[in-house]
Protein backbone atom coordinates (compact mmCIF):
# COMPACT_ATOMS: atom_id res chain seq x y z
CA UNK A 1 21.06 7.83 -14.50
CA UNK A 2 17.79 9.88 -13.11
CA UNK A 3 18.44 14.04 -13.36
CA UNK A 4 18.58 14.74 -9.69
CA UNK A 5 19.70 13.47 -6.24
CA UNK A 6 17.25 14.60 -3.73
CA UNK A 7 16.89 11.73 -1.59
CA UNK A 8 18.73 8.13 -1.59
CA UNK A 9 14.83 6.32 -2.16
CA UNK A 10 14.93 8.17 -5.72
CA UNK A 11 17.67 5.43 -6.73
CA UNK A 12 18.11 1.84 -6.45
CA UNK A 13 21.49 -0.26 -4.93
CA UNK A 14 23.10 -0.96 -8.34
CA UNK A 15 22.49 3.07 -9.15
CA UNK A 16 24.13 3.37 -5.78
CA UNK A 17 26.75 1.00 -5.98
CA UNK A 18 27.76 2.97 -9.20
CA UNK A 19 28.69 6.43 -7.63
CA UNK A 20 30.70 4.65 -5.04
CA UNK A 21 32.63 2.46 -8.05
CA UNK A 22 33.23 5.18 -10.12
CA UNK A 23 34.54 7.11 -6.57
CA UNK A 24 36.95 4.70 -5.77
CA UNK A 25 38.00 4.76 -9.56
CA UNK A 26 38.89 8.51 -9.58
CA UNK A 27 40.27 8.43 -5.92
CA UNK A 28 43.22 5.69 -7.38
CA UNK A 29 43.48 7.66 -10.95
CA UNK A 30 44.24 11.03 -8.65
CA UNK A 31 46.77 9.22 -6.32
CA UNK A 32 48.22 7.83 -9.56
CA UNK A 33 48.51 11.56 -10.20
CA UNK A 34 46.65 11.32 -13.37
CA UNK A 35 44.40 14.37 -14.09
CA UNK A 36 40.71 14.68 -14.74
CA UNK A 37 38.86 16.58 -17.49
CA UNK A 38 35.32 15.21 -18.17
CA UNK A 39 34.04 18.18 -17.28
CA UNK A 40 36.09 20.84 -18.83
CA UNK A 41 33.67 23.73 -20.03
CA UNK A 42 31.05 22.92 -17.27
CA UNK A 43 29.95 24.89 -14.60
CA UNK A 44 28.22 24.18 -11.40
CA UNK A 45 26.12 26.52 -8.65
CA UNK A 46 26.76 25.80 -5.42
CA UNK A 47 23.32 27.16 -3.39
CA UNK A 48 24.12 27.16 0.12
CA UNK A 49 21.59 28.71 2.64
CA UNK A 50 23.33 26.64 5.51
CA UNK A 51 27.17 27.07 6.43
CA UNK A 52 29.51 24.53 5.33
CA UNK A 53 33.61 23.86 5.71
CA UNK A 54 33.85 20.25 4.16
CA UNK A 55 30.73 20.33 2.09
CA UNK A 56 31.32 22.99 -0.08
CA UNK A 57 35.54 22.62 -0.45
CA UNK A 58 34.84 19.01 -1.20
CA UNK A 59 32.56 20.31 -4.16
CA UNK A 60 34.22 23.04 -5.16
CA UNK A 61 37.78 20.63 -4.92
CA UNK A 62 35.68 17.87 -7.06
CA UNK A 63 34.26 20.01 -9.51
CA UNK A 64 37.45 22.13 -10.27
CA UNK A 65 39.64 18.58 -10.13
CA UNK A 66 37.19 17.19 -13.00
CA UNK A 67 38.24 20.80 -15.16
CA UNK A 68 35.13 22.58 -14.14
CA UNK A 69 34.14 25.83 -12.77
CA UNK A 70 32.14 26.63 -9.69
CA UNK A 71 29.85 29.41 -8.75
CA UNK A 72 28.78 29.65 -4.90
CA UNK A 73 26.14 31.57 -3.74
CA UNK A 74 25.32 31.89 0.46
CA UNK A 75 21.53 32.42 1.30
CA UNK A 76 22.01 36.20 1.43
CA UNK A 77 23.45 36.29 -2.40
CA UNK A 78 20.38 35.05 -3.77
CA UNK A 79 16.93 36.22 -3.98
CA UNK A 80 15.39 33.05 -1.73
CA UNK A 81 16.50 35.51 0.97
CA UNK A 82 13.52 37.71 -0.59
CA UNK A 83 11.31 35.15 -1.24
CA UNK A 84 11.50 34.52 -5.45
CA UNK A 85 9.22 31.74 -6.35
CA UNK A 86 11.66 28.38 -6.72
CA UNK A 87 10.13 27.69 -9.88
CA UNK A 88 11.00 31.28 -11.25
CA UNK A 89 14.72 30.60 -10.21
CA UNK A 90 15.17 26.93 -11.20
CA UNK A 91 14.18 27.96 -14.69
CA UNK A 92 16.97 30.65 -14.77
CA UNK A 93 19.76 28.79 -13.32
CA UNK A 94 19.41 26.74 -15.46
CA UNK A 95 20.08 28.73 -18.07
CA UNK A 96 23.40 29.77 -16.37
CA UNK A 97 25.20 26.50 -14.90
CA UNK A 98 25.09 22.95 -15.97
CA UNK A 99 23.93 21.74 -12.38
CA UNK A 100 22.49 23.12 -8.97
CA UNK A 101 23.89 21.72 -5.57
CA UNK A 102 21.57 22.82 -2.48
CA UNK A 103 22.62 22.74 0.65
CA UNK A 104 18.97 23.97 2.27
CA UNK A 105 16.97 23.71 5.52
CA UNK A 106 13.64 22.56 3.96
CA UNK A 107 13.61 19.48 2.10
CA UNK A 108 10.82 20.72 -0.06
CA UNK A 109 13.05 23.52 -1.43
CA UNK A 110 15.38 21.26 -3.06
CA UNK A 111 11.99 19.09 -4.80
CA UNK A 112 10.55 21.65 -6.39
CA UNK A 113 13.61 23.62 -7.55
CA UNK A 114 14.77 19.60 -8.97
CA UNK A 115 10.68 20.15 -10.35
CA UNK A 116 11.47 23.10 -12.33
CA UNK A 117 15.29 22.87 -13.50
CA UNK A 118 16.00 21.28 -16.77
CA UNK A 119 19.19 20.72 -15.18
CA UNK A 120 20.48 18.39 -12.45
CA UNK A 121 19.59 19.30 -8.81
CA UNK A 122 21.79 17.54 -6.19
CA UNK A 123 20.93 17.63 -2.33
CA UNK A 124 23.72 18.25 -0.72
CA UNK A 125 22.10 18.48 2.84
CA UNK A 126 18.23 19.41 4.10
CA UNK A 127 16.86 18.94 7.81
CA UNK A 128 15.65 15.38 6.36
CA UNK A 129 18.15 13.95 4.48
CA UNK A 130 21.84 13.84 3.48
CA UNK A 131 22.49 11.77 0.96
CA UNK A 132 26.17 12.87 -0.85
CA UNK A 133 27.38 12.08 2.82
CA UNK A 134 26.04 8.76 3.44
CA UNK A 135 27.45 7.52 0.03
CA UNK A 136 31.24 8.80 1.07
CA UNK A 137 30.52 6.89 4.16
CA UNK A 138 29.41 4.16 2.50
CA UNK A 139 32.55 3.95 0.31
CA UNK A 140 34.86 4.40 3.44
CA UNK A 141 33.43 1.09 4.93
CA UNK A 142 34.17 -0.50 1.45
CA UNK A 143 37.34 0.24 1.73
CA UNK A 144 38.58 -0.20 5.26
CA UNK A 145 36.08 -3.97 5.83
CA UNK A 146 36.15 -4.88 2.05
CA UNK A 147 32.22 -5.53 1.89
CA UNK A 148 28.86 -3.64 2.38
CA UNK A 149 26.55 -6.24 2.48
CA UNK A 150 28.08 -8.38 5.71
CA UNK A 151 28.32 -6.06 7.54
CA UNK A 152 26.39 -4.71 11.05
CA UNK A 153 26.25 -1.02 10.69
CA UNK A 154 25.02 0.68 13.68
CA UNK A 155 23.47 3.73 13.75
CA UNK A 156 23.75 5.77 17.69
CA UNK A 157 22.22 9.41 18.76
CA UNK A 158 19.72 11.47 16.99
CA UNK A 159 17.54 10.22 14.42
CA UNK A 160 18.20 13.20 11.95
CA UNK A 161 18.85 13.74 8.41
CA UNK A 162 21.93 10.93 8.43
CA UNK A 163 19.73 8.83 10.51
CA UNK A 164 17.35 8.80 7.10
CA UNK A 165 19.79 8.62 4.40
CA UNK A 166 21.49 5.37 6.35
CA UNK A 167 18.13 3.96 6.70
CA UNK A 168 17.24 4.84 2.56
CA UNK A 169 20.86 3.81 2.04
CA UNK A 170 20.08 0.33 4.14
CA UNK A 171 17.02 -0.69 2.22
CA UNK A 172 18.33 -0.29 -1.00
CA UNK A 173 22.02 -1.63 -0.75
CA UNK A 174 21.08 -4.69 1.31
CA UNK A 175 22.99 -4.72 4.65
CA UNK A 176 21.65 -4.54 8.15
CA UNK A 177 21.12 -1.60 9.94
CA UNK A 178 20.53 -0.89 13.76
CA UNK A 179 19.51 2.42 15.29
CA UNK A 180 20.10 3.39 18.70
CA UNK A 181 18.08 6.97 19.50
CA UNK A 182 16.40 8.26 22.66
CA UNK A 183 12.63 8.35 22.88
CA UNK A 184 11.12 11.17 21.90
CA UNK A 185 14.61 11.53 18.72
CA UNK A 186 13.45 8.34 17.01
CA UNK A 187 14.20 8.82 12.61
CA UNK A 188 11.10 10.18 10.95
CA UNK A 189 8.60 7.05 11.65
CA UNK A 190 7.28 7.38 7.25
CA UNK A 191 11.30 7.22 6.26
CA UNK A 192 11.59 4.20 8.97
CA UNK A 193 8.22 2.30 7.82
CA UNK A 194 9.02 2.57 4.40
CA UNK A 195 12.21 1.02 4.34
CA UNK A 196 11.95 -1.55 6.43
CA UNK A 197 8.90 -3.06 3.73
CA UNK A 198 11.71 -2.69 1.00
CA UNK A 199 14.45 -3.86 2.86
CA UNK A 200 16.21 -7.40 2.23
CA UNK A 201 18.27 -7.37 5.65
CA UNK A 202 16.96 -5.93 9.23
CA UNK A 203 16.55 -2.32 9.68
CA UNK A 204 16.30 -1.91 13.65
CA UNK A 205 15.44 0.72 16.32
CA UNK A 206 16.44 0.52 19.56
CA UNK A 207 16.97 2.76 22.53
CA UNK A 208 19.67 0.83 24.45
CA UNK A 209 22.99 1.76 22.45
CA UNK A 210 25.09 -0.94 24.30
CA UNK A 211 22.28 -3.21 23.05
CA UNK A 212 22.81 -1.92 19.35
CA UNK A 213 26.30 -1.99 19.07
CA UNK A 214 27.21 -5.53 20.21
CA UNK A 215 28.64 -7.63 17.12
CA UNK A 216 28.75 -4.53 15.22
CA UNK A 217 31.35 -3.78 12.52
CA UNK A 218 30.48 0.05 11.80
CA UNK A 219 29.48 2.08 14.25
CA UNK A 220 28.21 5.89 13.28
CA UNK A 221 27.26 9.00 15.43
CA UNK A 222 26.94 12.71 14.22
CA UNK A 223 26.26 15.77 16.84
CA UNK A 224 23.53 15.67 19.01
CA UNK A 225 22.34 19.58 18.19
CA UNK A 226 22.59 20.01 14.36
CA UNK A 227 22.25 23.21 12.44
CA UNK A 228 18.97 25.47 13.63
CA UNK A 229 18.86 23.32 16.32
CA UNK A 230 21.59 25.16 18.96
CA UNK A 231 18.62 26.31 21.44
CA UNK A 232 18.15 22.48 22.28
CA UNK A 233 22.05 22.51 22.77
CA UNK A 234 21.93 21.68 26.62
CA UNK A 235 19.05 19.95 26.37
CA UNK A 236 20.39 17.35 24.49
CA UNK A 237 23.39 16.79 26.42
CA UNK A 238 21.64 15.49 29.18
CA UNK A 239 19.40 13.05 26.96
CA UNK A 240 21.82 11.95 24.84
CA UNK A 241 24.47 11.63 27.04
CA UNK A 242 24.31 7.58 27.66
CA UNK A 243 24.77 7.56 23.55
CA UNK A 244 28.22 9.18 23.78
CA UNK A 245 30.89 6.66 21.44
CA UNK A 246 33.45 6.06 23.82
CA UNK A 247 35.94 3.23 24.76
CA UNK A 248 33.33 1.36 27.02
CA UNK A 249 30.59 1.49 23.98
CA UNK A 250 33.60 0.57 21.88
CA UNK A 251 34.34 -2.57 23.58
CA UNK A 252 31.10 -4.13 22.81
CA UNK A 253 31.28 -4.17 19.40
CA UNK A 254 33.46 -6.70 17.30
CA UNK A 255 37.43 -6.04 17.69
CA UNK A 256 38.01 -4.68 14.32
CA UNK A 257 35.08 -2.49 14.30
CA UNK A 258 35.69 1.38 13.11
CA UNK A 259 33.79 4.00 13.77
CA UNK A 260 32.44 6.75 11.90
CA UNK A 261 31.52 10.50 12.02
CA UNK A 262 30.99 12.72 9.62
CA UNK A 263 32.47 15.47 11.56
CA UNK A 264 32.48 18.47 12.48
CA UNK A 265 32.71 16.37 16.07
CA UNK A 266 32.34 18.03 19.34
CA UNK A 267 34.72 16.11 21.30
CA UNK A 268 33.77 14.39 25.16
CA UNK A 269 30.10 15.03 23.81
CA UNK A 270 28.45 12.76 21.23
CA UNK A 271 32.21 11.38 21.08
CA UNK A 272 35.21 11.14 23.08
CA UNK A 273 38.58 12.50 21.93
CA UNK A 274 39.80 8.92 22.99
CA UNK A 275 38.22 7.27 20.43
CA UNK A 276 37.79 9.83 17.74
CA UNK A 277 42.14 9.98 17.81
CA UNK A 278 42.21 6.27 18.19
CA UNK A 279 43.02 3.54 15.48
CA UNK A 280 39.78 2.36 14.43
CA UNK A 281 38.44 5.99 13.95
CA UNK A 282 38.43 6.98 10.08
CA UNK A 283 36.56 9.87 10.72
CA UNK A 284 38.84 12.10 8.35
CA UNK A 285 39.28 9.25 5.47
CA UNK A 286 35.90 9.47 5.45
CA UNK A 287 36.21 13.34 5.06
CA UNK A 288 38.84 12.54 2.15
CA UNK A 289 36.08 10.18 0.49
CA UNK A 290 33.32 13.05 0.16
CA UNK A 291 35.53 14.65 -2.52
CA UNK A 292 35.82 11.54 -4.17
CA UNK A 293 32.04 10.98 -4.13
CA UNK A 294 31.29 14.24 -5.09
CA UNK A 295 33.42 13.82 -8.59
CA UNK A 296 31.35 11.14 -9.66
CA UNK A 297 27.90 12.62 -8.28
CA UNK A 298 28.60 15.85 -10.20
CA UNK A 299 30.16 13.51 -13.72
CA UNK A 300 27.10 11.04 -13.67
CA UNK A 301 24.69 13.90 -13.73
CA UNK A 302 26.18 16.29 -15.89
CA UNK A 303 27.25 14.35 -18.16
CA UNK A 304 23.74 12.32 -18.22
């Protein structure tokens, strides 16, 4: 298993695959109610310059329900507010904790403190990529359609940070992806290129969302404004507005379809309350799952 998680390209599908076996193994073992120790005496720093509800409980549950401890820092309790050199504080964390999880704004921040930490560095969001939650989402379509590979996933909104790690997450785990994002929001055109040369099954953009979701068995939105981005707020509304996942968009996909976000949602915007309440929704399993995910994220690279 490589040292760090900073991106979904640094590993291939079997390496993938693994984190999301090993989840589903410690997700039955803790509804069996058996308990978790393999990482009693082992502490991880939680870095977190951007807020976070179900990103940081999730890895402060996981790391505490594996018999660790958990240190968390906010942007204003470290000295990045102040400008130390990464290098200067990789090299002393780790000397305090067994493992650093980032949750950053640059993606560059979490590379070079992952370049200068003898200790694991996982990414646990950036403005480019957001890898820990595309693997819980991954797992939640394992479990509720029984396969990965077979499967349509689409892709509809912005073409942020989850737009990147579903398109990484596409080319290395071998199922077909479609993207449905309004000009001028299109995924970072590098990430795109790139994948689609390593990929086995179609990765697609589109701007037509009905287009993109016909036939499809996963369909996945996120906000239309993320974090840093709230002056574009209104903006946004108005061009992303024909992307909204409701009942109509709903219907063109296959019958069984389920949909996806990775919350928090703003309802009657990027989706409607209809559909985010409604039975094929398993926004909040998927929620559930990132716990899960983050267990064996944090045992695999701790424990080497």
């Amino acid at each position: 298993m490589k040292k760090h998680l900073t991106s979904l390209f640094d590993f291939n599908g079997q390496e993938l695959a693994a984190y999301i076996d090993r989840a589903i193994v410690l997700k039955e073992e803790r509804q069996q109610g058996l308990p978790h120790d393999s990482l009693a005496g082992k502490t991880v720093g939680l870095v977190f310059e951007k807020p976070s509800t179900r990103t940081r409980v999730s890895f402060e549950a996981a790391m505490y329900g594996m018999g660790g401890k958990v240190i968390y820092l906010s942007g204003r309790d470290t000295q990045l507010a102040r400008n130390e050199p990464l290098k200067d504080m990789g090299r002393v964390m780790s000397r305090y904790v067994d493992c650093l999880v980032v949750r950053t704004f640059g993606q560059e921040i979490v590379t070079e403190l992952a370049k200068h930490s003898s200790i694991p560095v996982i990414n646990a969001l950036t403005d480019q990529h957001h890898p820990c939650q595309i693997l819980s989402d991954i797992m939640t379509v394992i479990e509720k359609r029984g396969s990965l590979t077979d499967q349509k996933i689409v892709w509809v909104g912005d073409g942020n940070n989850m737009a990147h790690s579903w398109i990484q997450a596409a080319s290395r785990m071998g199922f077909a992806l479609t993207l449905a994002c309004p000009s001028g929001y299109e995924p970072d055109p590098e990430i795109l290129s790139q994948a689609q040369k390593e990929a086995v099954k179609p990765i697609v953009l589109v701007q037509d969302p009905e287009e993109a979701v016909v036939g499809a068995d996963v369909i996945n939105t996120d906000v239309w404004a993320s974090m840093g981005q709230e002056d574009e707020q209104e903006a946004r509304i108005s061009i992303f507005r024909p992307y909204q996942v409701n009942g109509y968009l709903l219907a063109k996909a296959k019958e069984n379809s389920i949909v996806l976000h990775c919350l928090p949602a703003h309802r009657e915007e990027e989706i409607t309350a209809e559909v985010l309440e409604g039975p094929q929704c398993v926004a909040f399993d998927q929620a559930e799952n990132k716990m899960h995910i983050h267990k064996a994220i944090l045992e695999k690279h701790i424990q080497g």
